[in-house]
Protein backbone atom coordinates (compact mmCIF):
# COMPACT_ATOMS: atom_id res chain seq x y z
CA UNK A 1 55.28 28.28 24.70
CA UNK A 2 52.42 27.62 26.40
CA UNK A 3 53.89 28.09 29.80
CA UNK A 4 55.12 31.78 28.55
CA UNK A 5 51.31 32.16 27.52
CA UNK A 6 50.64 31.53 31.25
CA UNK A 7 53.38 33.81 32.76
CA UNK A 8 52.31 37.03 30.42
CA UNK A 9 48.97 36.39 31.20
CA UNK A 10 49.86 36.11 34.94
CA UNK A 11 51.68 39.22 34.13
CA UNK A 12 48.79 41.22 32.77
CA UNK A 13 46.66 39.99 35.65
CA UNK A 14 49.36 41.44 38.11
CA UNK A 15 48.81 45.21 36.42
CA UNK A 16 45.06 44.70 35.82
CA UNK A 17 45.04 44.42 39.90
CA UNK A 18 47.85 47.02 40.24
CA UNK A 19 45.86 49.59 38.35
CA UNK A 20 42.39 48.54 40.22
CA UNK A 21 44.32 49.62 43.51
CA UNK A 22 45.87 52.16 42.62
CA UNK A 23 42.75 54.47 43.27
CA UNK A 24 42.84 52.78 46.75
CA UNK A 25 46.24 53.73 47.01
CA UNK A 26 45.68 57.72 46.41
CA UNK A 27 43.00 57.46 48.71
CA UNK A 28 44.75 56.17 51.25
CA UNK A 29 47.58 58.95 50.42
CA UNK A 30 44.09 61.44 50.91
CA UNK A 31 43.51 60.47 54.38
CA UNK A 32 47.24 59.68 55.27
CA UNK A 33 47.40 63.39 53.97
CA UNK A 34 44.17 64.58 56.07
CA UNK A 35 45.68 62.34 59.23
CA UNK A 36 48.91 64.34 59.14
CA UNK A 37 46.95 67.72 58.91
CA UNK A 38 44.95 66.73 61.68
CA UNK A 39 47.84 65.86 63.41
CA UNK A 40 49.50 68.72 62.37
CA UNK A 41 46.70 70.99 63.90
CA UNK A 42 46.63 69.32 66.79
CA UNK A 43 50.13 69.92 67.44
CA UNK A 44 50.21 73.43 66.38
CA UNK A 45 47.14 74.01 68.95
CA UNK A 46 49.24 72.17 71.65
CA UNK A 47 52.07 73.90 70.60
CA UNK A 48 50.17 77.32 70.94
CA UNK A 49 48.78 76.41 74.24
CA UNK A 50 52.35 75.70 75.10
CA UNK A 51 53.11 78.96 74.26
CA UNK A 52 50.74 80.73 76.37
CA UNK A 53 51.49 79.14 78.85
CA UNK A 54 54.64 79.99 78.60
CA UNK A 55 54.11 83.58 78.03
CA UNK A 56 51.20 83.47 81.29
CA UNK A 57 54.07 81.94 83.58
CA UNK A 58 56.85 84.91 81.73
CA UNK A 59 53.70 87.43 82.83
CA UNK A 60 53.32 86.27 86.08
CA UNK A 61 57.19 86.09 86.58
CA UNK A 62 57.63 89.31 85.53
CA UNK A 63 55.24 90.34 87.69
CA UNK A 64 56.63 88.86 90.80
CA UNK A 65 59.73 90.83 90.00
CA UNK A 66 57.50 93.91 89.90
CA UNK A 67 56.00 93.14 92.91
CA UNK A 68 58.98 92.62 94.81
CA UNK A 69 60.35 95.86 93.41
CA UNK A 70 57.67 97.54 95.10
CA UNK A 71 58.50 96.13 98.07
CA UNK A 72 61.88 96.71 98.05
CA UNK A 73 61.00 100.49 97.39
CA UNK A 74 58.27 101.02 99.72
CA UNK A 75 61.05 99.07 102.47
CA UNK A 76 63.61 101.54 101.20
CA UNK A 77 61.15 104.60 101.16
CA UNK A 78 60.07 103.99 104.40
CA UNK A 79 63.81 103.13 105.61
CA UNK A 80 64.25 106.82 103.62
CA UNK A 81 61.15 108.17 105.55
CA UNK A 82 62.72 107.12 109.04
CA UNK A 83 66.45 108.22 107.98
CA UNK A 84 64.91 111.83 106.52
CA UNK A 85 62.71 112.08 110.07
CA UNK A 86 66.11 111.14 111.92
CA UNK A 87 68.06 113.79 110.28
CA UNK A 88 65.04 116.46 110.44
CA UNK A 89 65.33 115.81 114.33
CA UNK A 90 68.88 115.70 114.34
CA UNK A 91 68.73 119.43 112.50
CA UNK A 92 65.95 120.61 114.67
CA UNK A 93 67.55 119.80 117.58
CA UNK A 94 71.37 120.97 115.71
CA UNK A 95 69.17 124.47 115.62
CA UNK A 96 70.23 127.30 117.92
CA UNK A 97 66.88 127.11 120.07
CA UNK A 98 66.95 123.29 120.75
CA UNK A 99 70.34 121.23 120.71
CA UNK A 100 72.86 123.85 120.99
CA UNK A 101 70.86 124.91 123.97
CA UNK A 102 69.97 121.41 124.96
CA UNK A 103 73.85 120.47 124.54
CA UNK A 104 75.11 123.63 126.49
CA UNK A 105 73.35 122.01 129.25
CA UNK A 106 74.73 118.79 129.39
CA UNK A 107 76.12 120.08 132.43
CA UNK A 108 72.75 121.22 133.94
CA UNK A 109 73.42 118.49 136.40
CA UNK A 110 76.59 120.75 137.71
CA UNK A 111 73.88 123.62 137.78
CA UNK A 112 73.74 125.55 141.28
CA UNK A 113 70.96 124.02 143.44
CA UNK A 114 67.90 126.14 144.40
CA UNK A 115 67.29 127.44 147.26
CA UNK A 116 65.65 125.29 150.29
CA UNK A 117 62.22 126.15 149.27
CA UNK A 118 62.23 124.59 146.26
CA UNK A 119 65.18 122.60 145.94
CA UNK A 120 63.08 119.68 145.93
CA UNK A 121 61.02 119.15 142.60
CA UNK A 122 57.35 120.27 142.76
CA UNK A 123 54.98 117.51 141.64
CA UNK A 124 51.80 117.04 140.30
CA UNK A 125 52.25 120.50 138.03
CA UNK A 126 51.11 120.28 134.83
CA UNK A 127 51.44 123.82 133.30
CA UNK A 128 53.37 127.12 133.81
CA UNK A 129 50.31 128.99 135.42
CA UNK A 130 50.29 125.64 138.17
CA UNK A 131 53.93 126.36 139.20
CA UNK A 132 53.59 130.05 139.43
CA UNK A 133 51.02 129.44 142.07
CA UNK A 134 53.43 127.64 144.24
CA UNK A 135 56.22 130.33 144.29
CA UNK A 136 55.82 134.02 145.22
CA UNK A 137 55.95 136.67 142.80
CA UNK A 138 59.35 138.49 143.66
CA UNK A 139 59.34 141.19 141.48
CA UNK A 140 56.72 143.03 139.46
CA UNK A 141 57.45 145.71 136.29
CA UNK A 142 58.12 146.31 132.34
CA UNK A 143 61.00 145.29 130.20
CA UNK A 144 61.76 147.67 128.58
CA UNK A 145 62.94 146.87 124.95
CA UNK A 146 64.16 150.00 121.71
CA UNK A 147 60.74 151.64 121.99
CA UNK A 148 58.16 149.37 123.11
CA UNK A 149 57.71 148.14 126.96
CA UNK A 150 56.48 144.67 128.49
CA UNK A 151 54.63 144.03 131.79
CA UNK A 152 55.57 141.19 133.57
CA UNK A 153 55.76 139.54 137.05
CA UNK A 154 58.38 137.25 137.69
CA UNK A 155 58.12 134.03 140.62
CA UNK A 156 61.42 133.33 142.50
CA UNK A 157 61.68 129.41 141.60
CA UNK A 158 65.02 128.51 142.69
CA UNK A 159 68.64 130.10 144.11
CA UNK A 160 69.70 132.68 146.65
CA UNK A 161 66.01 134.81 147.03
CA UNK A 162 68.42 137.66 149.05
CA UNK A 163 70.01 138.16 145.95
CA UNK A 164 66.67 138.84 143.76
CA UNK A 165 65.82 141.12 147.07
CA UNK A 166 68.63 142.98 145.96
CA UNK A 167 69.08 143.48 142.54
CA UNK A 168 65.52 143.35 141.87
CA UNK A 169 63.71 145.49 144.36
CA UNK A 170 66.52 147.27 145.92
CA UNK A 171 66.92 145.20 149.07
CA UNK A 172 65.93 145.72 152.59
CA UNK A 173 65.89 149.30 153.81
CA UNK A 174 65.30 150.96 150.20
CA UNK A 175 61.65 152.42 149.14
CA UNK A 176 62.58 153.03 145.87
CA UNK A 177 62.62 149.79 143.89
CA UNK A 178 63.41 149.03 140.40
CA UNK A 179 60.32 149.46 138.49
CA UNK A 180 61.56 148.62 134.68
CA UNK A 181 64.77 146.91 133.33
CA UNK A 182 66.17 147.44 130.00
CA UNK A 183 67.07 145.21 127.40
CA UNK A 184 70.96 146.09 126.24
CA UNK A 185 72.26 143.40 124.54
CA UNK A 186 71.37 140.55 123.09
CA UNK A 187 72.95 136.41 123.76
CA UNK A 188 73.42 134.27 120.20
CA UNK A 189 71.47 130.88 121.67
CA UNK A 190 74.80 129.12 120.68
CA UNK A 191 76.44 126.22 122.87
CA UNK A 192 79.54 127.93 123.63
CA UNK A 193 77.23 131.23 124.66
CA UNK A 194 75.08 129.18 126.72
CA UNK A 195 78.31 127.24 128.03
CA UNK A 196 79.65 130.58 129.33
CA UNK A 197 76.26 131.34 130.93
CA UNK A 198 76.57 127.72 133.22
CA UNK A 199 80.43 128.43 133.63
CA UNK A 200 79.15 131.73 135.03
CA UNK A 201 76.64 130.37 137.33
CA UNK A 202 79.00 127.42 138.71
CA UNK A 203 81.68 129.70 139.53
CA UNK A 204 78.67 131.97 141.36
CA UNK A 205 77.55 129.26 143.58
CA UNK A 206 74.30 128.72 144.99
CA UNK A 207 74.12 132.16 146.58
CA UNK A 208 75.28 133.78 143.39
CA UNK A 209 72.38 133.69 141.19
CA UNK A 210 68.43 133.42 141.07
CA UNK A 211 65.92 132.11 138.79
CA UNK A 212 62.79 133.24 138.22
CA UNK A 213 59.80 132.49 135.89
CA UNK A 214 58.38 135.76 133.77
CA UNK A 215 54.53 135.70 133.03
CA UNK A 216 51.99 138.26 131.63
CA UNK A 217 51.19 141.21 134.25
CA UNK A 218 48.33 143.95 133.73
CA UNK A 219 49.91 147.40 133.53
CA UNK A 220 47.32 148.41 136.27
CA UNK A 221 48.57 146.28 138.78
CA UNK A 222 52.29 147.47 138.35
CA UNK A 223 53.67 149.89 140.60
CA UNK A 224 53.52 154.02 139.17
CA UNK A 225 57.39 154.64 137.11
CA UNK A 226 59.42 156.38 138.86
CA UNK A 227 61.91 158.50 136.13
CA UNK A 228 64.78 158.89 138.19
CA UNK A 229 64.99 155.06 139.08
CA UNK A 230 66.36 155.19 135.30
CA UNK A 231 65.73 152.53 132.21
CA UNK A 232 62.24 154.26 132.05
CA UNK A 233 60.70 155.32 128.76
CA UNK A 234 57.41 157.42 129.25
CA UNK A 235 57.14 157.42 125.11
CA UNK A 236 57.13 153.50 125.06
CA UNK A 237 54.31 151.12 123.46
CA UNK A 238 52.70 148.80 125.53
CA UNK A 239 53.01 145.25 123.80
CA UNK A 240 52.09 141.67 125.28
CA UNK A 241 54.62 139.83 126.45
CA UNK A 242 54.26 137.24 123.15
CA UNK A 243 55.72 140.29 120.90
CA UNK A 244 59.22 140.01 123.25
CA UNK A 245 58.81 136.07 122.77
CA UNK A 246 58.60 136.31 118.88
CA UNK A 247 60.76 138.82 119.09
CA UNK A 248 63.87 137.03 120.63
CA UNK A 249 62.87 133.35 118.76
CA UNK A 250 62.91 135.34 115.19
CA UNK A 251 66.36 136.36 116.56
CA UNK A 252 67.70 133.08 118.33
CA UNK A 253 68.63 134.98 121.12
CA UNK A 254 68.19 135.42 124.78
CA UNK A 255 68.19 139.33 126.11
CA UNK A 256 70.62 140.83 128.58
CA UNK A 257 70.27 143.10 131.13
CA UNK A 258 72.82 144.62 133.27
CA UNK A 259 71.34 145.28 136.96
CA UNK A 260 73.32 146.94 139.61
CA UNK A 261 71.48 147.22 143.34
CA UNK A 262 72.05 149.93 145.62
CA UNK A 263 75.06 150.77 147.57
CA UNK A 264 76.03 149.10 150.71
CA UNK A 265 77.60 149.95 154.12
CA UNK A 266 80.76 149.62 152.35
CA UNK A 267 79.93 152.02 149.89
CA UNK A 268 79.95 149.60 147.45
CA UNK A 269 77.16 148.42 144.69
CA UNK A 270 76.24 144.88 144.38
CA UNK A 271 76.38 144.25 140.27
CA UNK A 272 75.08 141.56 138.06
CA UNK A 273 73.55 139.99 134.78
CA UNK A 274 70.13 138.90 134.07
CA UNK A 275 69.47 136.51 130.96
CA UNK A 276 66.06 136.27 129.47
CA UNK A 277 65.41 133.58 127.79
CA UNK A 278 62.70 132.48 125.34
CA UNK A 279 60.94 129.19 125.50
CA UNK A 280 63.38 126.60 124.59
CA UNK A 281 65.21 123.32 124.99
CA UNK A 282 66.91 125.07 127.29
CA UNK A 283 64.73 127.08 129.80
CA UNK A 284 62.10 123.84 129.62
CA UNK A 285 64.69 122.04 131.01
CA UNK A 286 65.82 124.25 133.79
CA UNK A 287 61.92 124.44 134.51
CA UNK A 288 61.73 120.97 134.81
CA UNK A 289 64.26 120.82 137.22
CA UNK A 290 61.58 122.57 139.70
CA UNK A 291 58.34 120.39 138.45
CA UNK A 292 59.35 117.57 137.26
CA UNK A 293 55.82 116.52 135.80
CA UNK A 294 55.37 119.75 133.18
CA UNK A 295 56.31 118.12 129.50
CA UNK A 296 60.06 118.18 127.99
CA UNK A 297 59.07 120.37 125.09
CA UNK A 298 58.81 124.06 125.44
CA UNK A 299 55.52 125.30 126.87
CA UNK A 300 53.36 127.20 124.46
CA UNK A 301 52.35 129.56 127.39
CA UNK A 302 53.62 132.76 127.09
CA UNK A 303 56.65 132.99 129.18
CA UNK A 304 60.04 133.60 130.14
CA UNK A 305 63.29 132.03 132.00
CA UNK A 306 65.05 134.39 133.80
CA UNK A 307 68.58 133.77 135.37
CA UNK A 308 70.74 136.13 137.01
CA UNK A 309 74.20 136.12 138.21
CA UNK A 310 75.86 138.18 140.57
CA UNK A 311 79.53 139.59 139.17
CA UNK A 312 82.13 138.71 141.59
């Protein structure tokens, strides 16, 4: 009995120091609880660190990707630019003043040589008003064009000068010489038109055609019109020679004169064609032919080209 005594009061002993600990114990719950918040909020801060970081490096990705965009575009614009720039030149020089001209004289090479004096090319010429001062002025007048007139003087640069003697100023022997020409027809600047023109002055030859070089003339240095040398027009306004260059480059077209000279022992007329041409691809590069120096694009001088071709 006794030793049952001793194990209940062991027993009571054993809750007495259960229930004095078990304050300790919720305590320890408290600050296990306060650990794990702590814990908690740490990892939640970590966590939202993580996060941004995550969304800075997304950010700066996306970024990249924007960037690189950019580039791509700005590589494709300009790409674009150069392409549009390529095709703009390609259709400027596709137009009827520059490639179709430029085109139709691929076979410029197969072009008649001048004439000795200036088959060779003149150097050291560096505008329109140089070169005229190197060749003599062959013929001096108006064109004469519906109701308005042009003075001009025109420089023998190149081919047969006998033939510019004769169609132009009536040849040796003759006081009367032609004083005006007028403009009949007009010449689409096409390639096959300006084709025809080269095939015309090939089959020619060198002493089948002239070229000259038309620039501005004062009406009081031209001789007095004569009204029975014919293609006179008392009634006719005076206009610069720019109004016949606008007028011909608003219609993409050279002018065409027919010119007869007078007759000969034989009782026949020497006949042919002059083609004025506006500055273009063309003309500049006939000009260059005499001076090689003066630039490849059209001058912005006031001129004209002037070709004619004897009819065989």
């Amino acid at each position: 009995e006794k030793e049952k005594e001793k194990e209940k009061e062991k027993e009571k002993e054993k809750r007495k120091g259960r229930r004095s600990r078990s304050p300790l114990s919720s305590r320890e719950r408290e600050r296990r609880d306060e650990k794990e918040q702590r814990v908690s909020l740490l990892s939640s801060s970590s966590f939202s660190s993580r996060r941004e970081r995550e969304r800075e490096e997304e950010w700066k990705s996306k970024r990249r990707d924007r960037n690189g965009r950019r580039k791509s575009r700005s590589s494709e614009n300009g790409k674009n630019g150069k392409e549009r720039k390529e095709r703009e030149r390609k259709v400027s020089d596709n137009s009827p003043l520059t490639t179709a001209a430029a085109s139709a004289t691929a076979g410029a090479s197969s072009f008649p040589p001048a004439s000795s004096s200036s088959s060779t090319s003149v150097s050291k010429i560096e505008n329109l008003l140089d070169l005229s001062k190197r060749f003599a002025v062959a013929w001096r007048g108006t064109l004469l064009i519906k109701s308005a007139s042009v003075s001009v003087r025109m420089h023998l640069i190149g081919g047969d000068p006998g033939l510019a003697d004769i169609l132009l100023r009536g040849g040796q022997g003759h006081t009367i010489a032609n004083t005006s020409f007028t403009v009949q027809q007009r010449l689409r600047l096409e390639q096959s038109k300006l084709e025809e023109v080269n095939r015309k002055v090939n089959s020619a030859g060198p002493g089948g055609h002239c070229m000259l070089l038309a620039l501005p003339s004062s009406s009081n240095k031209l001789p007095a019109l004569d009204p029975s040398a014919g293609g006179t027009d008392a009634d006719a306004k005076s206009l610069p020679l720019k109004n016949l260059i606008l007028y011909l480059k608003q219609r993409e077209a050279a002018g065409v004169v027919m010119v007869s000279g007078p007759a000969q022992n034989d009782g026949k007329h020497t006949n042919g064609v002059m083609y004025i041409f506006p500055p273009c691809i063309f003309s500049q590069q006939h000009l260059c032919r005499i001076a090689s120096s003066l630039p490849s694009d059209p001058s912005k001088e006031d001129h004209l080209l002037v070709i004619v071709v004897k009819e065989t």
